[in-house]
N, C-alpha and C. Protein backbone atom coordinates (compact mmCIF):
# COMPACT_ATOMS: atom_id res chain seq x y z
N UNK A 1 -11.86 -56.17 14.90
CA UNK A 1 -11.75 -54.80 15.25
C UNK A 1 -10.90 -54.09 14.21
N UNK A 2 -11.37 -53.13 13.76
CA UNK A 2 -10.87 -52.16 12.64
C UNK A 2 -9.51 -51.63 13.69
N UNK A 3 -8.53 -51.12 12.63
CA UNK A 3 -7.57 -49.86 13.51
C UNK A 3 -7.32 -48.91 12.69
N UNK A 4 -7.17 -48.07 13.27
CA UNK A 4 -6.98 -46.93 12.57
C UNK A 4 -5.90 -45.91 12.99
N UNK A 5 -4.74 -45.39 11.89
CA UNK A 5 -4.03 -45.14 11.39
C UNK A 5 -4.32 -44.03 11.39
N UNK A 6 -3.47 -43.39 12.39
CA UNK A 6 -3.30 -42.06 11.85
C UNK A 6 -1.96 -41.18 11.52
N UNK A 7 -1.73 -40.69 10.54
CA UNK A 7 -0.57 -39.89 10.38
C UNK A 7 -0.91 -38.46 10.04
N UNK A 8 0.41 -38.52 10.85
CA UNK A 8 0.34 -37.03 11.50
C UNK A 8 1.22 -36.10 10.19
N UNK A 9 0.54 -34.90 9.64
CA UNK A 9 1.41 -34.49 8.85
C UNK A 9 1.22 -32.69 9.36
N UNK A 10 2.70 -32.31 8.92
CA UNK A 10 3.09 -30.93 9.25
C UNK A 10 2.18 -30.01 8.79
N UNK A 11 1.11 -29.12 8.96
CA UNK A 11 0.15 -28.32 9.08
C UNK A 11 0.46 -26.94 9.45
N UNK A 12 0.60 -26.19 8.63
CA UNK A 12 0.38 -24.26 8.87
C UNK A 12 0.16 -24.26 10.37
N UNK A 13 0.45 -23.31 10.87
CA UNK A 13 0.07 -23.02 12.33
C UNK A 13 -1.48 -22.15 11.96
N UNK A 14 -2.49 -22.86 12.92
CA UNK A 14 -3.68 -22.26 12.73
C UNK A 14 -3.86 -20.35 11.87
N UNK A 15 -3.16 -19.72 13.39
CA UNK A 15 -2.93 -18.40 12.85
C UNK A 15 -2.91 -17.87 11.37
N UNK A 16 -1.85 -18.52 11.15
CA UNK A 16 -1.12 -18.47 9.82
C UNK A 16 -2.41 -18.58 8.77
N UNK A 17 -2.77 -19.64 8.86
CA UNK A 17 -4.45 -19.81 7.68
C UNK A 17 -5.11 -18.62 8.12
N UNK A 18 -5.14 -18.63 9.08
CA UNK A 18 -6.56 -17.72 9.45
C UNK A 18 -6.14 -16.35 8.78
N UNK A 19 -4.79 -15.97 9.32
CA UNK A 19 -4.24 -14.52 8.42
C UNK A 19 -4.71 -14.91 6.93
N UNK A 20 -4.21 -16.08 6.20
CA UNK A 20 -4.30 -15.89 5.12
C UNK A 20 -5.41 -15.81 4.50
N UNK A 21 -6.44 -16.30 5.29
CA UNK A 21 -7.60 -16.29 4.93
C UNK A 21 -8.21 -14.91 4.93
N UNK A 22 -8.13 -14.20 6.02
CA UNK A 22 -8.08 -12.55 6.10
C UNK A 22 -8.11 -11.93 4.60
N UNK A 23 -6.66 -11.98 4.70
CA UNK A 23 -5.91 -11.44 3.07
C UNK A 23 -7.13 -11.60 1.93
N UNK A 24 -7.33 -13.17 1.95
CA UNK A 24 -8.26 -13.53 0.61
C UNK A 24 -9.76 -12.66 0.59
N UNK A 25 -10.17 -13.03 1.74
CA UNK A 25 -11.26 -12.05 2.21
C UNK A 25 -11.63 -11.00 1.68
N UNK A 26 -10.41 -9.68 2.15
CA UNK A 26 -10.31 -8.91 2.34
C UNK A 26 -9.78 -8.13 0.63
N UNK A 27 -9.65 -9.27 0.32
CA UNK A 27 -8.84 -8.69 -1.11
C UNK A 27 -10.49 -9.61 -2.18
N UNK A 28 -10.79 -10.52 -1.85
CA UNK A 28 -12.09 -10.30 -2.85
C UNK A 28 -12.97 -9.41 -2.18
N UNK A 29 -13.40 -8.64 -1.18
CA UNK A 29 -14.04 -7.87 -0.84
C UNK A 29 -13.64 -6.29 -2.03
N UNK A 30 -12.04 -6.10 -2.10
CA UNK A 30 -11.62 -5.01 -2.34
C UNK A 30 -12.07 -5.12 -4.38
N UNK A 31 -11.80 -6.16 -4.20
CA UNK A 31 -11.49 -6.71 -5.87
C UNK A 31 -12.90 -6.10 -6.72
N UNK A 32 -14.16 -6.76 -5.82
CA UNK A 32 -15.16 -6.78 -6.23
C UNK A 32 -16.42 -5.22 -5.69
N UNK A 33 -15.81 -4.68 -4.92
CA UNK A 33 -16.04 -3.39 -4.77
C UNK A 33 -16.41 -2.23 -5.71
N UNK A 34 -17.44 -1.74 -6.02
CA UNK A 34 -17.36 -0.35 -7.02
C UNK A 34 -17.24 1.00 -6.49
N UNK A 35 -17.74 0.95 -5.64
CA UNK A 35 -17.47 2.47 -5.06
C UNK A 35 -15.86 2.92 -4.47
N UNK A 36 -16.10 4.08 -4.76
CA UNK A 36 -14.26 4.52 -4.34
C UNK A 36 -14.06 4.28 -3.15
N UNK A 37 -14.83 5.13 -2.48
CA UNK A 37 -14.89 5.34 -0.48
C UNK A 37 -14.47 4.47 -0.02
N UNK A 38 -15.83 3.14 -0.43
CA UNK A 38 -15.94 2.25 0.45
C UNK A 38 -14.88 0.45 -0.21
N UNK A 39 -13.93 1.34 -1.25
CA UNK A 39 -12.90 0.31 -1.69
C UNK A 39 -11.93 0.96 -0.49
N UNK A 40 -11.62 2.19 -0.60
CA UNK A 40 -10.93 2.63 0.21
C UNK A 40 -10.87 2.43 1.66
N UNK A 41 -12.05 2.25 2.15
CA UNK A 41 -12.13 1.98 3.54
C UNK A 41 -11.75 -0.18 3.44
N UNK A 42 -11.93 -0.88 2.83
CA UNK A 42 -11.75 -2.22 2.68
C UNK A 42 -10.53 -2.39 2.55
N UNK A 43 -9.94 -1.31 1.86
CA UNK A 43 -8.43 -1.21 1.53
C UNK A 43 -7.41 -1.11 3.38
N UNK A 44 -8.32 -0.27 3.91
CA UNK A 44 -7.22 -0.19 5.12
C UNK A 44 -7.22 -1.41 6.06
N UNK A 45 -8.52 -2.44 5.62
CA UNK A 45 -8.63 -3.53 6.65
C UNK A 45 -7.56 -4.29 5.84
N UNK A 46 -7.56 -4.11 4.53
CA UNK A 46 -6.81 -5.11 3.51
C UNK A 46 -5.45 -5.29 3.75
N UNK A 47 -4.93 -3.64 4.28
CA UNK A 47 -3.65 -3.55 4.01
C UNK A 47 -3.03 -4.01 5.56
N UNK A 48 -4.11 -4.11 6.26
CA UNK A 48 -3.31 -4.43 8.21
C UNK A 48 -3.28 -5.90 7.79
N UNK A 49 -4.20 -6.79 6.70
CA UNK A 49 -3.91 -7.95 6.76
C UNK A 49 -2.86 -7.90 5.90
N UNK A 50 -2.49 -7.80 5.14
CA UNK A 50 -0.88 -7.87 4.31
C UNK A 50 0.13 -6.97 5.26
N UNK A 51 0.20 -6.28 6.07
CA UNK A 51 1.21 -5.73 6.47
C UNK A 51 1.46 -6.93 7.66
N UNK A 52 0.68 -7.60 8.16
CA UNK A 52 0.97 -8.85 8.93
C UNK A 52 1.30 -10.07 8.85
N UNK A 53 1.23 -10.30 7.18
CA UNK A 53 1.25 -11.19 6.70
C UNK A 53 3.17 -10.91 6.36
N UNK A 54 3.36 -9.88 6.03
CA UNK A 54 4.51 -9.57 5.27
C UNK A 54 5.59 -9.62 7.05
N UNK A 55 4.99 -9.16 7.65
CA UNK A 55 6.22 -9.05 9.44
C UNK A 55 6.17 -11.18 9.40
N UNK A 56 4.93 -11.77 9.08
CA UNK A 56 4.87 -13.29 9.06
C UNK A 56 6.10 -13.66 8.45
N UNK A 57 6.11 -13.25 6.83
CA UNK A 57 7.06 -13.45 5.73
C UNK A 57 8.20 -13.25 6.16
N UNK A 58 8.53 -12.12 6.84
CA UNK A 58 9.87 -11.27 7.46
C UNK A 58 10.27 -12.98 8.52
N UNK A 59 9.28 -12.56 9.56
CA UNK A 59 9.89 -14.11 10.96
C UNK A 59 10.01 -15.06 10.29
N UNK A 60 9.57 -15.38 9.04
CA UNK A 60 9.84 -17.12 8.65
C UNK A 60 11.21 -16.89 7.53
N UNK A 61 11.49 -15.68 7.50
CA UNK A 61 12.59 -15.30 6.30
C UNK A 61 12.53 -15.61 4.82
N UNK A 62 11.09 -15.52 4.41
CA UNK A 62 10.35 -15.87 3.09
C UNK A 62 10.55 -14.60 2.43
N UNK A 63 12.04 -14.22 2.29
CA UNK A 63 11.55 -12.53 1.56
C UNK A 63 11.33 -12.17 0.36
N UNK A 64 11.26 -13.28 -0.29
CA UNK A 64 10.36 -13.14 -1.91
C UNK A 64 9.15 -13.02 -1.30
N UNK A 65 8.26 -13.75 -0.31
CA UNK A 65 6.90 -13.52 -0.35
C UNK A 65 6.72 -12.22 0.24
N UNK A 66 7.63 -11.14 0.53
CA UNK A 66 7.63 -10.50 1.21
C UNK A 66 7.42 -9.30 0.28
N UNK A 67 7.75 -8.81 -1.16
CA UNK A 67 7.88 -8.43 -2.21
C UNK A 67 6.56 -8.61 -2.87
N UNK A 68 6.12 -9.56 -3.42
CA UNK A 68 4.97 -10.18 -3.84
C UNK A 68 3.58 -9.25 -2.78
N UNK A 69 3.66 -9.28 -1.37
CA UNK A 69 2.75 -8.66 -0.94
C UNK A 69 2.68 -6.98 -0.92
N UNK A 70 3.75 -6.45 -0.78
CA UNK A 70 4.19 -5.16 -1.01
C UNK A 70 3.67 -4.62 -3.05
N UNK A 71 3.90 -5.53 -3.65
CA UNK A 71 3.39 -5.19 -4.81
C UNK A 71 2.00 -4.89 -5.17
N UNK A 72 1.20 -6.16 -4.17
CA UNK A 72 0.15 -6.28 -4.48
C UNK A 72 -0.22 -5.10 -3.95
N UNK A 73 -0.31 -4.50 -2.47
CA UNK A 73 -0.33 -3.60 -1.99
C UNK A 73 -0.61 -2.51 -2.60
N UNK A 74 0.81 -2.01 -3.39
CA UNK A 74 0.86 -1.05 -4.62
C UNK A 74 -0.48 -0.78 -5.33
N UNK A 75 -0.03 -1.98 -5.81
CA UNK A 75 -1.25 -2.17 -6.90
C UNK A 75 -3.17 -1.82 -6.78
N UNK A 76 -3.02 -2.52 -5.38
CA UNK A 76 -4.58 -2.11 -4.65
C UNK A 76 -4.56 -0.42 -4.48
N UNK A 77 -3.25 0.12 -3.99
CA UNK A 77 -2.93 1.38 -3.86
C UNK A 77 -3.96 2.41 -5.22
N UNK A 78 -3.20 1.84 -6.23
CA UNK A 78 -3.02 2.76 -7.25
C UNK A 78 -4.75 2.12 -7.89
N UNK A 79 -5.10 1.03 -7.60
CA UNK A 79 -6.62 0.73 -8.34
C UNK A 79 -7.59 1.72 -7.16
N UNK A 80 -7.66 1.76 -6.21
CA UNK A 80 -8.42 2.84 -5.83
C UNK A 80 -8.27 4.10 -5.85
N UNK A 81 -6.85 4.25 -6.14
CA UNK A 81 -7.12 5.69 -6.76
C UNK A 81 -7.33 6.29 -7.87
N UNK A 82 -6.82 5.35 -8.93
CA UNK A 82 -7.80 5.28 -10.23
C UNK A 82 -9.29 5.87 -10.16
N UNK A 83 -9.78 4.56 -9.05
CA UNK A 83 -11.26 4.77 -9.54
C UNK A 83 -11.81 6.06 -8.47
N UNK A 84 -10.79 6.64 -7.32
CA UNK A 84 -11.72 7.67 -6.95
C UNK A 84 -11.21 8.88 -8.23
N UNK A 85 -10.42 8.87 -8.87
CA UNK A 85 -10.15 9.99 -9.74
C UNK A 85 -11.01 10.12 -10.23
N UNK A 86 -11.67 8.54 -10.67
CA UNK A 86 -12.81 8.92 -11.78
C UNK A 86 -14.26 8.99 -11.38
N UNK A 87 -14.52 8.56 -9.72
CA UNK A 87 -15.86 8.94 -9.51
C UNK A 87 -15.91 10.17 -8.40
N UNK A 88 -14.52 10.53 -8.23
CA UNK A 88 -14.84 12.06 -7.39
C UNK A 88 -13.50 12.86 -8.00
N UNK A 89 -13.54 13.33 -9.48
CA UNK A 89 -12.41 14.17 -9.96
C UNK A 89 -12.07 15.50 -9.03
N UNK A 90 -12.80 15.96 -8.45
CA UNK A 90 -12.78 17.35 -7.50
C UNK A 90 -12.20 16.89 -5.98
N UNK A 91 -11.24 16.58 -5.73
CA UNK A 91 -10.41 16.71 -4.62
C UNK A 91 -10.89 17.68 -3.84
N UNK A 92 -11.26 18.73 -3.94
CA UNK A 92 -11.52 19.85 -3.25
C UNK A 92 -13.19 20.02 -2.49
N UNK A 93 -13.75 18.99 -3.11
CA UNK A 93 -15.34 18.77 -3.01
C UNK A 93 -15.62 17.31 -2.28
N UNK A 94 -14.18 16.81 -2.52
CA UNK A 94 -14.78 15.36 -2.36
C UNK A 94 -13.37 14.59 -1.46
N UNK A 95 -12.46 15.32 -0.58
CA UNK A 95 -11.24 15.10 0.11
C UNK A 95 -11.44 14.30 0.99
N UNK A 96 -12.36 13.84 1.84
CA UNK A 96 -12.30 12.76 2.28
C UNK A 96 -11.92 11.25 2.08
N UNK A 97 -12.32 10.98 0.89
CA UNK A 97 -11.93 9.80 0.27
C UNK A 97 -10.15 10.25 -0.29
N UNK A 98 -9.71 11.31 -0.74
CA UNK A 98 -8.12 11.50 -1.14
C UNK A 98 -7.64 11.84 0.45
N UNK A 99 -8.10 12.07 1.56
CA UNK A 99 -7.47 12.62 2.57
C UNK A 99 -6.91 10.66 2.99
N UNK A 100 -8.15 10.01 3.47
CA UNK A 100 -7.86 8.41 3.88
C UNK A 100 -6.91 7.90 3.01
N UNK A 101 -7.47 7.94 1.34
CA UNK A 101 -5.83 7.37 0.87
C UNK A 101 -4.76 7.91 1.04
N UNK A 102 -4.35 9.00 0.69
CA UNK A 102 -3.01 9.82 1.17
C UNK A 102 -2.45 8.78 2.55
N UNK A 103 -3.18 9.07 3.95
CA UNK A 103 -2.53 8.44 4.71
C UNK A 103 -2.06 7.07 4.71
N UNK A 104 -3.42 6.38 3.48
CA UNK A 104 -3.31 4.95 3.93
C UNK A 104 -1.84 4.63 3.40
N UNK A 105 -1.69 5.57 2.51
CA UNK A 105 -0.48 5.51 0.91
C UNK A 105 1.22 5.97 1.99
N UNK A 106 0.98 6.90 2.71
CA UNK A 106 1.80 7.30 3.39
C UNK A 106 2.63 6.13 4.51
N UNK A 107 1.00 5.15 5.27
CA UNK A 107 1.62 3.98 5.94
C UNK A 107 2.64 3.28 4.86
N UNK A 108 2.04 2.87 3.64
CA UNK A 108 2.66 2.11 2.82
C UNK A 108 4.05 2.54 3.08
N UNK A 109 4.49 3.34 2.77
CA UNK A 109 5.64 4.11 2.14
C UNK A 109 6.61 3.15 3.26
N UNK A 110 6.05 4.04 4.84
CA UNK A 110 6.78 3.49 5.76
C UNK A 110 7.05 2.32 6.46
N UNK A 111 5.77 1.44 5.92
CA UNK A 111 6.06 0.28 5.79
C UNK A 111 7.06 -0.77 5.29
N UNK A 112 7.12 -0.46 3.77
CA UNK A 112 8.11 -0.39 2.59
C UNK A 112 9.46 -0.20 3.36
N UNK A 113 9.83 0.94 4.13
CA UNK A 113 10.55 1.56 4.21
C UNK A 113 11.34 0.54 5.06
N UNK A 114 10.62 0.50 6.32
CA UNK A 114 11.17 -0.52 8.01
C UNK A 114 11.79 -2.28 6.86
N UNK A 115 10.84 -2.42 6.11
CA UNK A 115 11.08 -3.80 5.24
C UNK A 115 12.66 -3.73 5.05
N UNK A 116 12.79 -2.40 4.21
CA UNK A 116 13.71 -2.52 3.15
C UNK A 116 15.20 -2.53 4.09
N UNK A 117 15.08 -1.95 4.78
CA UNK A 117 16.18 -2.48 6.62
C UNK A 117 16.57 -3.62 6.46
N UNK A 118 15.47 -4.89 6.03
CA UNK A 118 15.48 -6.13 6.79
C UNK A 118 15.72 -7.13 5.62
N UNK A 119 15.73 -6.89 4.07
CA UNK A 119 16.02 -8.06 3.82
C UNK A 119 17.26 -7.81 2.89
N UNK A 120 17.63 -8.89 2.22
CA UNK A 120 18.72 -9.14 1.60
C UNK A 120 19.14 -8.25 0.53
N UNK A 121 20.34 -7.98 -0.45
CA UNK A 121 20.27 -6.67 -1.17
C UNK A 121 19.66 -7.28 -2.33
N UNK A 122 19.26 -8.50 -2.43
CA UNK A 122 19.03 -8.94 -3.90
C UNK A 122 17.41 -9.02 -3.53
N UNK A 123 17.12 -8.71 -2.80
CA UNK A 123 15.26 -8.54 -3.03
C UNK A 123 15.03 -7.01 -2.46
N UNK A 124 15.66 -6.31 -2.89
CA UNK A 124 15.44 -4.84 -2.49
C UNK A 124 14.84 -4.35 -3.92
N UNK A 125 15.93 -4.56 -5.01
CA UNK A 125 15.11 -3.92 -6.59
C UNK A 125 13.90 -3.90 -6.44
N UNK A 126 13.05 -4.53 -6.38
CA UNK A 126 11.69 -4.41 -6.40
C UNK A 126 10.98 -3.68 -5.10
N UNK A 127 11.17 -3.97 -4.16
CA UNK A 127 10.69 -2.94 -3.08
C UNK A 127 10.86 -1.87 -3.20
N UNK A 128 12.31 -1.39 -3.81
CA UNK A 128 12.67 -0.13 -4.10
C UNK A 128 11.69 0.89 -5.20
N UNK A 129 11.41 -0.09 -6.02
CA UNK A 129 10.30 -0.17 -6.93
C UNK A 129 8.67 0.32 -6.39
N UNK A 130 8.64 -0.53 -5.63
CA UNK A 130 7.32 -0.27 -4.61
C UNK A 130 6.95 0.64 -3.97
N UNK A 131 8.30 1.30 -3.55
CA UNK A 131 8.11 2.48 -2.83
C UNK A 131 8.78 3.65 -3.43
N UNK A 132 9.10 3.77 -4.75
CA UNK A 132 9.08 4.83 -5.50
C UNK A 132 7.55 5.06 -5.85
N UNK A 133 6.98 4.02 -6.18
CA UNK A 133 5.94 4.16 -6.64
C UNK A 133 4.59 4.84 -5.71
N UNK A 134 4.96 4.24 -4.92
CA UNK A 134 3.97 4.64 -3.75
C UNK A 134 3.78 6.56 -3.61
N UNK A 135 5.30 7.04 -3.27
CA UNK A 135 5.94 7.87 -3.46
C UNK A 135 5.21 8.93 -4.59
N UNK A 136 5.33 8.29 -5.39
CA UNK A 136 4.92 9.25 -6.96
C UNK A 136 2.99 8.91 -6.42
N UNK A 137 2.59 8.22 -6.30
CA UNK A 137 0.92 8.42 -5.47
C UNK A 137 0.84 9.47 -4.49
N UNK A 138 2.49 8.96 -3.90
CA UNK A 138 1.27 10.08 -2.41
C UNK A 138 1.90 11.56 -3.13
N UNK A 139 2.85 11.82 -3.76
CA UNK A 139 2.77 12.88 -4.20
C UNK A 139 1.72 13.76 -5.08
N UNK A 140 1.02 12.81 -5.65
CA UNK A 140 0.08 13.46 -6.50
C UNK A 140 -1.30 13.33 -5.89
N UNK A 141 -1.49 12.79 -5.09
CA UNK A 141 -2.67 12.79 -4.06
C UNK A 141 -2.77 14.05 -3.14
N UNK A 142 -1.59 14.35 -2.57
CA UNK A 142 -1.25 15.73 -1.98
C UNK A 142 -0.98 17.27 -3.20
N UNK A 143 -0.55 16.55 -4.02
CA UNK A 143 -1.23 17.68 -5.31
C UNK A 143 -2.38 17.75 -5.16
N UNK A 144 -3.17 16.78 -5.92
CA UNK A 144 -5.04 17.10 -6.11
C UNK A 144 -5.65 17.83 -4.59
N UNK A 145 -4.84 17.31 -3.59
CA UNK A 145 -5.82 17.88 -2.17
C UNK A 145 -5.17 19.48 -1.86
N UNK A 146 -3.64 19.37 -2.39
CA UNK A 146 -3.59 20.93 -1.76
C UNK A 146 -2.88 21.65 -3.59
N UNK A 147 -3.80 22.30 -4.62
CA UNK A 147 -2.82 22.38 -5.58
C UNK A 147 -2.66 23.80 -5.38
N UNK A 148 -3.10 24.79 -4.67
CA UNK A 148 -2.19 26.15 -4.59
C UNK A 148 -0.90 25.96 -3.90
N UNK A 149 -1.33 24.97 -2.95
CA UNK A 149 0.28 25.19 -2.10
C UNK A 149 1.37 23.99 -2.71
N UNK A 150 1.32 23.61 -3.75
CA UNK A 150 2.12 23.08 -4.53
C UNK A 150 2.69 23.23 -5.69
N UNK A 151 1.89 24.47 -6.33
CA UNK A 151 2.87 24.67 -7.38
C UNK A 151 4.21 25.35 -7.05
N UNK A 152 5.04 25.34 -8.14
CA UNK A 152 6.09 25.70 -8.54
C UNK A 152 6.39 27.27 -7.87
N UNK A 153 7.35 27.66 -7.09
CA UNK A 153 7.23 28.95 -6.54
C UNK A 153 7.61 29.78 -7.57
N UNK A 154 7.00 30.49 -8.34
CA UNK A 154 7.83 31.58 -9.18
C UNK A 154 9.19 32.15 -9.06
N UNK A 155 10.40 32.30 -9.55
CA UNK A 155 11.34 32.88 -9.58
C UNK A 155 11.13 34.50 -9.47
N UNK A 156 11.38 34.83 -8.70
CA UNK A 156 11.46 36.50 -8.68
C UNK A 156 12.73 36.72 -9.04
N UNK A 157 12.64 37.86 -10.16
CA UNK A 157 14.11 38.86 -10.63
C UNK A 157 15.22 39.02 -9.81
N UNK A 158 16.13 39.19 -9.82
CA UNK A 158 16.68 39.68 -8.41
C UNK A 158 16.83 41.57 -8.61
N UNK A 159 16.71 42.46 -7.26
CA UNK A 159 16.45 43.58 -7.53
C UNK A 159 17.48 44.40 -8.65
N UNK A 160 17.17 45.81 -8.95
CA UNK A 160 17.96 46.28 -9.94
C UNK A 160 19.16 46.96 -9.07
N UNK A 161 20.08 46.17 -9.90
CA UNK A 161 21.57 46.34 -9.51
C UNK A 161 22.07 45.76 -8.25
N UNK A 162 21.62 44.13 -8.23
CA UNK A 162 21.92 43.70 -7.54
C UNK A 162 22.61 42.29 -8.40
N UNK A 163 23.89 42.09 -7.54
CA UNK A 163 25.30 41.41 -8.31
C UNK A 163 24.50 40.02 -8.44
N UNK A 164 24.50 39.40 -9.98
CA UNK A 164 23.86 38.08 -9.88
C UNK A 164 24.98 37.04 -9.17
């Protein structure tokens, strides 16, 4: 009679793969995508799997991996808006696709934000990073969608003979 041996070795909690598997998914889905819209719409499934992955990172107290996903984030951020710049330059014709990023860009921010609460001061530089950046997106995303109500207010004179 044969026996058989089994050892038992420490294994990811199911969940855990399955999130990560999400992520991979969800990020060659985004990777390999051409259209703006519909990167953009892959992007918001993309980003609930990294924003879950990163609260994961947070409970296991992995806060380098916690950085690493927030970057990538960024990064997916700023590649779809690249490419809707360049296949819908008219914000004004084509705001649907800048209206979804704006918000999706806006979660980021506050995402970023609740993080930066929670971890240590020596992995903040880079988050801090992350969400300047984000920052300088959603600002110029809300340029292209609203640019009268963003420029610069003109200085008016002050009246004549009135004490500067």
């Amino acid at each position: 009679m044969s026996m058989l041996i089994l050892c038992v070795l420490p294994l990811a909690p199911l969940s855990t793969v399955v999130n990560a598997d999400r992520v991979n998914e969800f990020q060659l889905q985004f990777d390999h995508e051409p259209r703006a819209r519909s990167k953009i719409k892959i992007l918001e499934k993309l980003s609930e799997a990294q924003f879950a992955a990163a609260i994961r990172a947070q409970k296991s107290g992995n806060f380098n991996d916690i950085g690493l996903i927030f970057e990538k984030y960024r990064d997916n951020v700023s590649s779809a808006f690249d490419l809707l710049k360049q296949q819908e330059p008219n914000a004004d014709k084509h705001a649907d696709g800048y209206r979804h990023l704006e918000l999706q860009t806006r979660r980021g921010i506050r995402e970023v934000e609740d993080v930066l609460i929670i971890v240590p001061a020596e992995v903040r530089p880079p988050l801090d990073i992350v969400r300047e950046d984000l920052i300088h997106l959603d600002d110029e995303l809300i340029h292209l969608l609203f640019p009268r109500r963003t420029k610069e207010i003109e200085k008016v004179p002050p009246p004549a003979g009135a004490i500067p």
